[in-house]
PDB file of N, CA and C in Angstrom:
ATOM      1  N   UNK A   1      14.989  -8.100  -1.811  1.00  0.00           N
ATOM      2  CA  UNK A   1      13.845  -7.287  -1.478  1.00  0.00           C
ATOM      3  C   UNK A   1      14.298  -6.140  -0.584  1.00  0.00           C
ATOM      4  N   UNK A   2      13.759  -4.535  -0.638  1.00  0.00           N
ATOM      5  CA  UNK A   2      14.281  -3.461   0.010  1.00  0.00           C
ATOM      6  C   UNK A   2      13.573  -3.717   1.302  1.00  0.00           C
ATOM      7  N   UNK A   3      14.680  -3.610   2.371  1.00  0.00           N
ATOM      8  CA  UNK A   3      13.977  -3.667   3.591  1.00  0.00           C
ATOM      9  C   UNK A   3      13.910  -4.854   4.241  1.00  0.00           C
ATOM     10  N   UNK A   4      13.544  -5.492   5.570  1.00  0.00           N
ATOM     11  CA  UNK A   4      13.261  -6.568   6.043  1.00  0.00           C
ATOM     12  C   UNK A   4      12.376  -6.391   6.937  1.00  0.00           C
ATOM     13  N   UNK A   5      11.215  -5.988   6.999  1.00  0.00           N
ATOM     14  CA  UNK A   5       9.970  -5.590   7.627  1.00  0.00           C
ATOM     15  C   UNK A   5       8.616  -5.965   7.150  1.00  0.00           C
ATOM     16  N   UNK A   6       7.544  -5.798   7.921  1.00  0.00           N
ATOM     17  CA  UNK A   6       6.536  -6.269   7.551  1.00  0.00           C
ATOM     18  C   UNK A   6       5.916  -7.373   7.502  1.00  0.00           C
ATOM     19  N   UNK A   7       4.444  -7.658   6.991  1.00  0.00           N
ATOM     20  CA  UNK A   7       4.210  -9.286   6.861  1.00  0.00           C
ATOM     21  C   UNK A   7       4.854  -9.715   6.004  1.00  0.00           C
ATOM     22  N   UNK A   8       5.444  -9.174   4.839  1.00  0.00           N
ATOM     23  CA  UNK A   8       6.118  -9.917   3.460  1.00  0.00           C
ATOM     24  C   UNK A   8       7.434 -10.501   3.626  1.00  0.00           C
ATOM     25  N   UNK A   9       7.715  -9.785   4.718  1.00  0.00           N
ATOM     26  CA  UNK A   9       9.442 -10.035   5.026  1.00  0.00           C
ATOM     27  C   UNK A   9      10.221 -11.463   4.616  1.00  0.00           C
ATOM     28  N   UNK A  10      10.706 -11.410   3.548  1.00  0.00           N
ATOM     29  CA  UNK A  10      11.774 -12.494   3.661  1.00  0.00           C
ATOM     30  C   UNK A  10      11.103 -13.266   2.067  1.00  0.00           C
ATOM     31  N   UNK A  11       9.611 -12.505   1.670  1.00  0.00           N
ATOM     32  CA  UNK A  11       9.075 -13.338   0.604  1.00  0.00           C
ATOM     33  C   UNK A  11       9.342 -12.646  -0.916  1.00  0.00           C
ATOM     34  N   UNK A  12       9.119 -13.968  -1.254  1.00  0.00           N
ATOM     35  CA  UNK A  12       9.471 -13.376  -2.908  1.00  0.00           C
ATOM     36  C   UNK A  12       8.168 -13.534  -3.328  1.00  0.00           C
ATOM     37  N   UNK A  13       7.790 -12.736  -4.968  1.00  0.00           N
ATOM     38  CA  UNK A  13       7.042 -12.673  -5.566  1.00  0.00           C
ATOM     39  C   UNK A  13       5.942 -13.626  -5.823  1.00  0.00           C
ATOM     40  N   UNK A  14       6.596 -15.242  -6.092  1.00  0.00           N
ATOM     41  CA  UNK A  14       6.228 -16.097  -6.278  1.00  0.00           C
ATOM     42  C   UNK A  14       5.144 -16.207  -5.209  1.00  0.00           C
ATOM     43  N   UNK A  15       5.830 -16.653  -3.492  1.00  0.00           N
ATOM     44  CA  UNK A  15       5.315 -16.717  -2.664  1.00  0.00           C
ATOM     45  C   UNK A  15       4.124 -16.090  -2.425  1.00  0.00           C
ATOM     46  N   UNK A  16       3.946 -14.916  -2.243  1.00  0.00           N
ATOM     47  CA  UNK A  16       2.930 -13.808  -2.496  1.00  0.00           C
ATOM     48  C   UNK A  16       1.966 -14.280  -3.850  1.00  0.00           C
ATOM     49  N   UNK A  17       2.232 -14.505  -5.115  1.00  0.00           N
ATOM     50  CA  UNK A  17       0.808 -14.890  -5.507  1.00  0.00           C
ATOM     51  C   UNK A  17       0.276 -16.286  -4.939  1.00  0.00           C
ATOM     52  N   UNK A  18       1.262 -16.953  -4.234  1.00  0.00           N
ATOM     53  CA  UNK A  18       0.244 -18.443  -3.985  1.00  0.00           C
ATOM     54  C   UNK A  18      -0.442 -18.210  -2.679  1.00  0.00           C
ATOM     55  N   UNK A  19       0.017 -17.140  -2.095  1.00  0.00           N
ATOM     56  CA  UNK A  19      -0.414 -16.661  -0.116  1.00  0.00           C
ATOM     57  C   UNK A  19      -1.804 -16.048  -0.282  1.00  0.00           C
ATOM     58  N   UNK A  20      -2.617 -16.490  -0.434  1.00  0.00           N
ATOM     59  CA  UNK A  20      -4.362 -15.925  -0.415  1.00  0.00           C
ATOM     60  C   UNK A  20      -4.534 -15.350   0.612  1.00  0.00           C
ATOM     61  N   UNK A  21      -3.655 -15.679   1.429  1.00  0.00           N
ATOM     62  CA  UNK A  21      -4.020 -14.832   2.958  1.00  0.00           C
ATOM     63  C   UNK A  21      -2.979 -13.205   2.965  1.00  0.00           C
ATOM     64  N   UNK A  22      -1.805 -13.822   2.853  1.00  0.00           N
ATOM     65  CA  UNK A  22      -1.074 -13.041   2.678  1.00  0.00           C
ATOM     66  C   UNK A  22      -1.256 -11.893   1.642  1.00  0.00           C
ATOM     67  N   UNK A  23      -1.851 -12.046   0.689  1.00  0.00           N
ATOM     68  CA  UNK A  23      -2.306 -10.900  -0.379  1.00  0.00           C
ATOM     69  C   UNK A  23      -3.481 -10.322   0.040  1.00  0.00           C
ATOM     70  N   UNK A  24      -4.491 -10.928   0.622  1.00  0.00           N
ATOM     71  CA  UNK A  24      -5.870 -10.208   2.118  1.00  0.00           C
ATOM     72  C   UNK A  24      -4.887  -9.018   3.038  1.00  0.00           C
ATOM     73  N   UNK A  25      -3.512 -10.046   3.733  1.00  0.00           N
ATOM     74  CA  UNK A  25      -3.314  -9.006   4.881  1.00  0.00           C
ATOM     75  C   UNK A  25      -2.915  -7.708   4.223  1.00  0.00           C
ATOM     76  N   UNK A  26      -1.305  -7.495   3.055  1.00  0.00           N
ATOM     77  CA  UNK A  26      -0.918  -6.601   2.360  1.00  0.00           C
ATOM     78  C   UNK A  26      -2.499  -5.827   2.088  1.00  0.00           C
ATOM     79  N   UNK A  27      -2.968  -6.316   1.486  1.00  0.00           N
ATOM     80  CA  UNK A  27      -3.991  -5.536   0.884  1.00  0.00           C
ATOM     81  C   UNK A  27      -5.263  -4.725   1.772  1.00  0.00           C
ATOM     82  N   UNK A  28      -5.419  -5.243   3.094  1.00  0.00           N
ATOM     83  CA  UNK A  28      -6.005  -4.382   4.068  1.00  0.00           C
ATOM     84  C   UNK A  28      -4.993  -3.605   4.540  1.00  0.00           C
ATOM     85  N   UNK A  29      -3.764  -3.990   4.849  1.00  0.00           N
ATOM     86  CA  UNK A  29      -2.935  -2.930   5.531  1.00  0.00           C
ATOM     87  C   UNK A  29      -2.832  -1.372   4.335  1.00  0.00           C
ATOM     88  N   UNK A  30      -2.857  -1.700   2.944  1.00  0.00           N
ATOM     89  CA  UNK A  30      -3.059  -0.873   2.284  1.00  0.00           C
ATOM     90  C   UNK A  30      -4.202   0.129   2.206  1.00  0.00           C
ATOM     91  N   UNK A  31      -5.353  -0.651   3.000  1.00  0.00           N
ATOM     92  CA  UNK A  31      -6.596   0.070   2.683  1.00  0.00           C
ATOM     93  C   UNK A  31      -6.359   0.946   4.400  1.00  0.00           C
ATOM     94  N   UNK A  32      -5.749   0.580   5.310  1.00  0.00           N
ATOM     95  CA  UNK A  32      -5.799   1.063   6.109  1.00  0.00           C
ATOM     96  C   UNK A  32      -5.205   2.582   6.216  1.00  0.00           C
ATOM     97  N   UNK A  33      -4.060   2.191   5.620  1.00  0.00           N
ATOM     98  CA  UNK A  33      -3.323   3.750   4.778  1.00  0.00           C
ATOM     99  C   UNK A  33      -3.502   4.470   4.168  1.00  0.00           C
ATOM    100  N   UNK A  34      -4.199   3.971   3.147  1.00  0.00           N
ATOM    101  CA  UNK A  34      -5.000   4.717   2.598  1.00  0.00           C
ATOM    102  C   UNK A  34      -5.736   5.452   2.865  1.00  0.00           C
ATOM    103  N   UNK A  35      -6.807   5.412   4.020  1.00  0.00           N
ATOM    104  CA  UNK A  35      -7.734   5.884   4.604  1.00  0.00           C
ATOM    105  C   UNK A  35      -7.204   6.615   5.807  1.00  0.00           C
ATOM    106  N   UNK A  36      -6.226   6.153   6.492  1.00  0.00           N
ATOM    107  CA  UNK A  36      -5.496   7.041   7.158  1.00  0.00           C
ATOM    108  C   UNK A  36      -5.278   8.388   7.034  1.00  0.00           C
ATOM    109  N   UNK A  37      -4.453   8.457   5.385  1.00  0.00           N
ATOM    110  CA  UNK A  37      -4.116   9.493   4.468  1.00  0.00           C
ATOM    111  C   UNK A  37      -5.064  10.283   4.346  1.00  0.00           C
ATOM    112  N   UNK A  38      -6.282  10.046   3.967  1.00  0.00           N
ATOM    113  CA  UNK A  38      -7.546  10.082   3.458  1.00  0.00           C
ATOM    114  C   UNK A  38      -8.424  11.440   4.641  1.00  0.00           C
ATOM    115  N   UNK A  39      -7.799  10.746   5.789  1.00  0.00           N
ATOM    116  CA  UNK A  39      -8.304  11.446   6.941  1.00  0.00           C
ATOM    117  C   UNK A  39      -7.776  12.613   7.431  1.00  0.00           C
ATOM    118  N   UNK A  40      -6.462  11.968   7.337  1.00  0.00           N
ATOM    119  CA  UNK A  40      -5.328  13.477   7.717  1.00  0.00           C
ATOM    120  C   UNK A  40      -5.123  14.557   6.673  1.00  0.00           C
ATOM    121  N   UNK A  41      -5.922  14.464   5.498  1.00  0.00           N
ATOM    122  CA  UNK A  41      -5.588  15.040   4.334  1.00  0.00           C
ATOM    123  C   UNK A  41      -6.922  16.020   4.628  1.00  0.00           C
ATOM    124  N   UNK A  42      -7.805  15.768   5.757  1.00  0.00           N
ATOM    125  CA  UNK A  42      -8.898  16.533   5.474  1.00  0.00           C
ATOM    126  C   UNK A  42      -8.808  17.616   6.660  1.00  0.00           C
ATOM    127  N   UNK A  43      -7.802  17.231   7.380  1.00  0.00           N
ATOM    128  CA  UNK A  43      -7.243  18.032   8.633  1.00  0.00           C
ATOM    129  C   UNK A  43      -5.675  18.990   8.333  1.00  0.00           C
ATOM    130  N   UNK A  44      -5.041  18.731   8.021  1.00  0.00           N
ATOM    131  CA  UNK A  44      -3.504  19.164   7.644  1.00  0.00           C
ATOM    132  C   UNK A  44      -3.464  18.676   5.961  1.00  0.00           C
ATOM    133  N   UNK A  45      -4.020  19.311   4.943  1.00  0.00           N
ATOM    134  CA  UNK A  45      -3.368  19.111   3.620  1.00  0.00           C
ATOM    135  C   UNK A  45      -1.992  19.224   3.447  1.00  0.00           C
ATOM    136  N   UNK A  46      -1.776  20.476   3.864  1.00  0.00           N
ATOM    137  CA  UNK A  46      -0.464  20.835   3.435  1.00  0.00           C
ATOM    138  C   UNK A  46       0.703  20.502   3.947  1.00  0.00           C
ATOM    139  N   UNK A  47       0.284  20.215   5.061  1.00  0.00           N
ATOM    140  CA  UNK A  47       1.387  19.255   5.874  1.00  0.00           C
ATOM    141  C   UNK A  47       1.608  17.746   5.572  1.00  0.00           C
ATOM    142  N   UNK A  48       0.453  17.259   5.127  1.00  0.00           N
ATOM    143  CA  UNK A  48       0.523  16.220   4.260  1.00  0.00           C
ATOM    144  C   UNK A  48       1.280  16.047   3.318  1.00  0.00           C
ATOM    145  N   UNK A  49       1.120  16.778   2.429  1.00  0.00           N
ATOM    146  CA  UNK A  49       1.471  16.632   1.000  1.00  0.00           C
ATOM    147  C   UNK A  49       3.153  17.072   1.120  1.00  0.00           C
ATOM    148  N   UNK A  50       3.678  18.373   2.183  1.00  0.00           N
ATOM    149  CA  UNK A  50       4.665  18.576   2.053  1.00  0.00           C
ATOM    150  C   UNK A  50       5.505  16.796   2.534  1.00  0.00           C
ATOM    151  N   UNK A  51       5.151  16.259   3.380  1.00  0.00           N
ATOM    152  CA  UNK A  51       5.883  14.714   4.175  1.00  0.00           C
ATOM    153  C   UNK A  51       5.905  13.718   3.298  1.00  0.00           C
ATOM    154  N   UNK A  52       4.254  13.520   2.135  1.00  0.00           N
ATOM    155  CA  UNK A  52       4.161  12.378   1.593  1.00  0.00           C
ATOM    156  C   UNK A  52       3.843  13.316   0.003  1.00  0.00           C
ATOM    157  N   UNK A  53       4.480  13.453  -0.608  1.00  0.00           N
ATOM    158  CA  UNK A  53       4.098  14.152  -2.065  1.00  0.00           C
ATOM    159  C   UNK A  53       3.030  13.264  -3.150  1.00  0.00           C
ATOM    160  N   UNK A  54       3.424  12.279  -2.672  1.00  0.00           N
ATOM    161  CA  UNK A  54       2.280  11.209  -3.320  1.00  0.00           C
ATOM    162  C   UNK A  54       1.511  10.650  -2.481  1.00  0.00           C
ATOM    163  N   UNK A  55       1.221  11.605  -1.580  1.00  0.00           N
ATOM    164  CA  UNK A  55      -0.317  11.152  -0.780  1.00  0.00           C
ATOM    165  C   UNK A  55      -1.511  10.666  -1.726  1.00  0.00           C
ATOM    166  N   UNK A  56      -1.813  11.273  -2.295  1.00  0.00           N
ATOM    167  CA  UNK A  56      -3.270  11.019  -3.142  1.00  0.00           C
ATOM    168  C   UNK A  56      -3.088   9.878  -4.190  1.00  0.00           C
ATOM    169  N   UNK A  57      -2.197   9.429  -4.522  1.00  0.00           N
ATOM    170  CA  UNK A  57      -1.624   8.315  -5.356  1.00  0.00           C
ATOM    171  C   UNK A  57      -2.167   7.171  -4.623  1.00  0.00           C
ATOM    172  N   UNK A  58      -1.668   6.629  -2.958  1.00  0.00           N
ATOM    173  CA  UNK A  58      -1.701   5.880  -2.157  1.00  0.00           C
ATOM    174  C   UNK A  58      -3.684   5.763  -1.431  1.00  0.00           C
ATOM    175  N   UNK A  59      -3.923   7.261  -1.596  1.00  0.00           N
ATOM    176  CA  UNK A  59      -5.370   7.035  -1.585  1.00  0.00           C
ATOM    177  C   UNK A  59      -6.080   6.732  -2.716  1.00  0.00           C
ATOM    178  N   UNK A  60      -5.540   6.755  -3.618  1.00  0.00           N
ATOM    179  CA  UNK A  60      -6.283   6.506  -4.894  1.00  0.00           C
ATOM    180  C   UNK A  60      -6.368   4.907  -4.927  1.00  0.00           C
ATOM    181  N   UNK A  61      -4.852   4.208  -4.786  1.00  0.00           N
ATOM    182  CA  UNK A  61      -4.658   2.849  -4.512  1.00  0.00           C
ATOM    183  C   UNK A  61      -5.739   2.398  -3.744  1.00  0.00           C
ATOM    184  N   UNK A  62      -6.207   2.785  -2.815  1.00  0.00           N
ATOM    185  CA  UNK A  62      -6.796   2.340  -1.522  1.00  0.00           C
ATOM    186  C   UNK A  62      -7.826   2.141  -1.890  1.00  0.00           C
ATOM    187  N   UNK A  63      -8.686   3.153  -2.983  1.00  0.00           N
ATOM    188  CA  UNK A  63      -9.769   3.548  -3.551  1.00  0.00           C
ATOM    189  C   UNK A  63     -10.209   1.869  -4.180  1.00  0.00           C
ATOM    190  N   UNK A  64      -8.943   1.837  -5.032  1.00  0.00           N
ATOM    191  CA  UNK A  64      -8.767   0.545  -6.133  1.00  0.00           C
ATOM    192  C   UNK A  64      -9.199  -0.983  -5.293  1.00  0.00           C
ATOM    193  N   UNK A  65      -8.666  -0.993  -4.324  1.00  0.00           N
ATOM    194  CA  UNK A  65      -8.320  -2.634  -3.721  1.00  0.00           C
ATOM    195  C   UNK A  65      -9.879  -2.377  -3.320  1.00  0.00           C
ATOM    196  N   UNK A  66     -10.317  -1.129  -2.502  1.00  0.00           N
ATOM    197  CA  UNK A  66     -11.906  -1.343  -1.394  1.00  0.00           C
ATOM    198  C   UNK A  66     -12.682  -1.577  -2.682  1.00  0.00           C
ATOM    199  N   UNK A  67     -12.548  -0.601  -3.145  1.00  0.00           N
ATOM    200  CA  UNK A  67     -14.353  -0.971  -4.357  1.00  0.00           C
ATOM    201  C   UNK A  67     -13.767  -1.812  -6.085  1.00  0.00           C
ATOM    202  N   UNK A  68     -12.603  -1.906  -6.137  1.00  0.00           N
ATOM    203  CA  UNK A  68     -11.953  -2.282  -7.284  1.00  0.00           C
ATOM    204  C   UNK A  68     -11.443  -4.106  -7.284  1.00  0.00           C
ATOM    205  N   UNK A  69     -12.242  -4.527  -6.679  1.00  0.00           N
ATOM    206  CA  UNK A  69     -11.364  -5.772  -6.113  1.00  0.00           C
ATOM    207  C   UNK A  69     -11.670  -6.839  -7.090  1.00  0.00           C
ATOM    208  N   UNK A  70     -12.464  -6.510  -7.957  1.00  0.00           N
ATOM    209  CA  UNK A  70     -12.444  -7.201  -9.574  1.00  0.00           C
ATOM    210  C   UNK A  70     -11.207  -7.111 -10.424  1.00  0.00           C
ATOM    211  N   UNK A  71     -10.622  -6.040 -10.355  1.00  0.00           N
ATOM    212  CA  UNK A  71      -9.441  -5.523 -10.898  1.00  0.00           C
ATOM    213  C   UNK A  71      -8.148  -5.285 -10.514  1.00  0.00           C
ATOM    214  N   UNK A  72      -7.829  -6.013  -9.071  1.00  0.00           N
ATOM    215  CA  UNK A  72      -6.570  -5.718  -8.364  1.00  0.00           C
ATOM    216  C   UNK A  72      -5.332  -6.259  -9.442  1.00  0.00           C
ATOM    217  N   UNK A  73      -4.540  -6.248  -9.526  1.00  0.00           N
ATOM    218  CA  UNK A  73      -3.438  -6.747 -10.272  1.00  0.00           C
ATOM    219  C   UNK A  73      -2.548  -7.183  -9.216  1.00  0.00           C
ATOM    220  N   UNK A  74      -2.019  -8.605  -8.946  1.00  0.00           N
ATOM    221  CA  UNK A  74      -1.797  -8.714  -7.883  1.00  0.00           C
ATOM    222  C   UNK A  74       0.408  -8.101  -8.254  1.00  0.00           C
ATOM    223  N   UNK A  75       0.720  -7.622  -9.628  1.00  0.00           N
ATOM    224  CA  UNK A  75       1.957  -7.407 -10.045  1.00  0.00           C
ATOM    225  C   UNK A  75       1.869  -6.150  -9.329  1.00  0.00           C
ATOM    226  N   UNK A  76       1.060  -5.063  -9.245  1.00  0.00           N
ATOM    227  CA  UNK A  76       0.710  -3.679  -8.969  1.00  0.00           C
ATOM    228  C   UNK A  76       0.532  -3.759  -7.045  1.00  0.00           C
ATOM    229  N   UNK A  77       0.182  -4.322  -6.791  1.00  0.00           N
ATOM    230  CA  UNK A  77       0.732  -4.420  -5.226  1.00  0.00           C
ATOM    231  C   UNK A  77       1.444  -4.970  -4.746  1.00  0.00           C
ATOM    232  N   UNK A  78       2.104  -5.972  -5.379  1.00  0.00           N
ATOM    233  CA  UNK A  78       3.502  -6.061  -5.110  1.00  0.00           C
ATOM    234  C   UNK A  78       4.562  -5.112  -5.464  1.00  0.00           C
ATOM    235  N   UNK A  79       4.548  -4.417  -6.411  1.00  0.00           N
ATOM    236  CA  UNK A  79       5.103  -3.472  -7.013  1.00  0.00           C
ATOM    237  C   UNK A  79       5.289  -2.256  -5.762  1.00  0.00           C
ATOM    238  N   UNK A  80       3.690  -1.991  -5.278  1.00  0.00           N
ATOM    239  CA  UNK A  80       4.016  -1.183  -3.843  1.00  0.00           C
ATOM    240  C   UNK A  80       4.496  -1.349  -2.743  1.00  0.00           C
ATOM    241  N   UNK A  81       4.221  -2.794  -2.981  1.00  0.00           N
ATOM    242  CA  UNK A  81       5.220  -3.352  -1.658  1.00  0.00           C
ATOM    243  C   UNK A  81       6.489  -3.062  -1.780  1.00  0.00           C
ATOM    244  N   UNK A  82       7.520  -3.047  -2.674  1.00  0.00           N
ATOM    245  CA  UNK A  82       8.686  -3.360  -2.849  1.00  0.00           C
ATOM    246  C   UNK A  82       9.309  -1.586  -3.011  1.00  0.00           C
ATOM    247  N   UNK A  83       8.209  -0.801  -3.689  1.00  0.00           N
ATOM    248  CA  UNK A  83       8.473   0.151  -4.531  1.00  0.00           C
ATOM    249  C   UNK A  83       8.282   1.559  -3.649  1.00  0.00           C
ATOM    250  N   UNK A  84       7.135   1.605  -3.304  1.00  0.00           N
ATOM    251  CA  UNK A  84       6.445   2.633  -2.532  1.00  0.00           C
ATOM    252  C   UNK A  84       6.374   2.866  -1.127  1.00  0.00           C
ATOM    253  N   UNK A  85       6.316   1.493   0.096  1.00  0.00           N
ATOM    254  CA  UNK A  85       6.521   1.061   1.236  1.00  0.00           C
ATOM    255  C   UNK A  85       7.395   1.395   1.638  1.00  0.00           C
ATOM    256  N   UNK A  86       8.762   0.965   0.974  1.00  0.00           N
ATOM    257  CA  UNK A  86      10.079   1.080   1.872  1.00  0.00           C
ATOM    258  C   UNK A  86      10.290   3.165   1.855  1.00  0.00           C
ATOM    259  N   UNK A  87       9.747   3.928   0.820  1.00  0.00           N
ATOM    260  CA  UNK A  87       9.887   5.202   0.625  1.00  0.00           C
ATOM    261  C   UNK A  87       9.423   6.142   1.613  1.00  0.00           C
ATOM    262  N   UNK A  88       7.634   5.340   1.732  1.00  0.00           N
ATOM    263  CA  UNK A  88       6.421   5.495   2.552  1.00  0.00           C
ATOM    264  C   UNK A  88       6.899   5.748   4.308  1.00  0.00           C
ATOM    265  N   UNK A  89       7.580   4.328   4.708  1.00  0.00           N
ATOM    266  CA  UNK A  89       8.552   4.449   5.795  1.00  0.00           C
ATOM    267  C   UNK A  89       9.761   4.982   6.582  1.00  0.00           C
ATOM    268  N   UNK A  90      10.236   5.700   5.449  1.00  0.00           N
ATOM    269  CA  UNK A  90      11.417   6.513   5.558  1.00  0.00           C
ATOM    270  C   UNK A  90      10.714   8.307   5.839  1.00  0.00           C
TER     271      UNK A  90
END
């Protein structure tokens, strides 16, 4: 796994779909970023977008988990965990 940070730290895939809690925390910390983004995007766009180029991607995500939570895919946030996070942080 890229990285050793976070609540996921040290977990594999498996782990994560059986963690009901653990897929709650990932998944608010996502909505938190999201909305973060969401906020600073309405103050500094362009400074935004120049730091995070896929800002609106990550708010769109955010969009998905708050009102989409019929439809989360739990492969698709893990996927950000592994994929998008460690990028997100750098």
């Amino acid at each position: 796994m890229p990285g050793n940070y976070g609540i996921y730290r040290g977990k594999s895939y498996e782990e994560f779909q059986k963690d009901r809690v653990l897929q709650l925390a990932i998944e608010r910390e996502f909505e938190i970023i999201g909305e973060a983004l969401y906020r600073l995007e309405k103050v500094e766009p362009d400074k935004l977008a120049d730091r995070i180029p896929e800002y609106r991607k990550i708010i769109d995500f955010r969009n998905i988990l708050a009102h989409g939570y019929d439809i989360i895919d739990e492969a698709v946030v893990w996927d950000f965990v592994q994929n998008k996070v460690p990028k997100l942080l750098e």
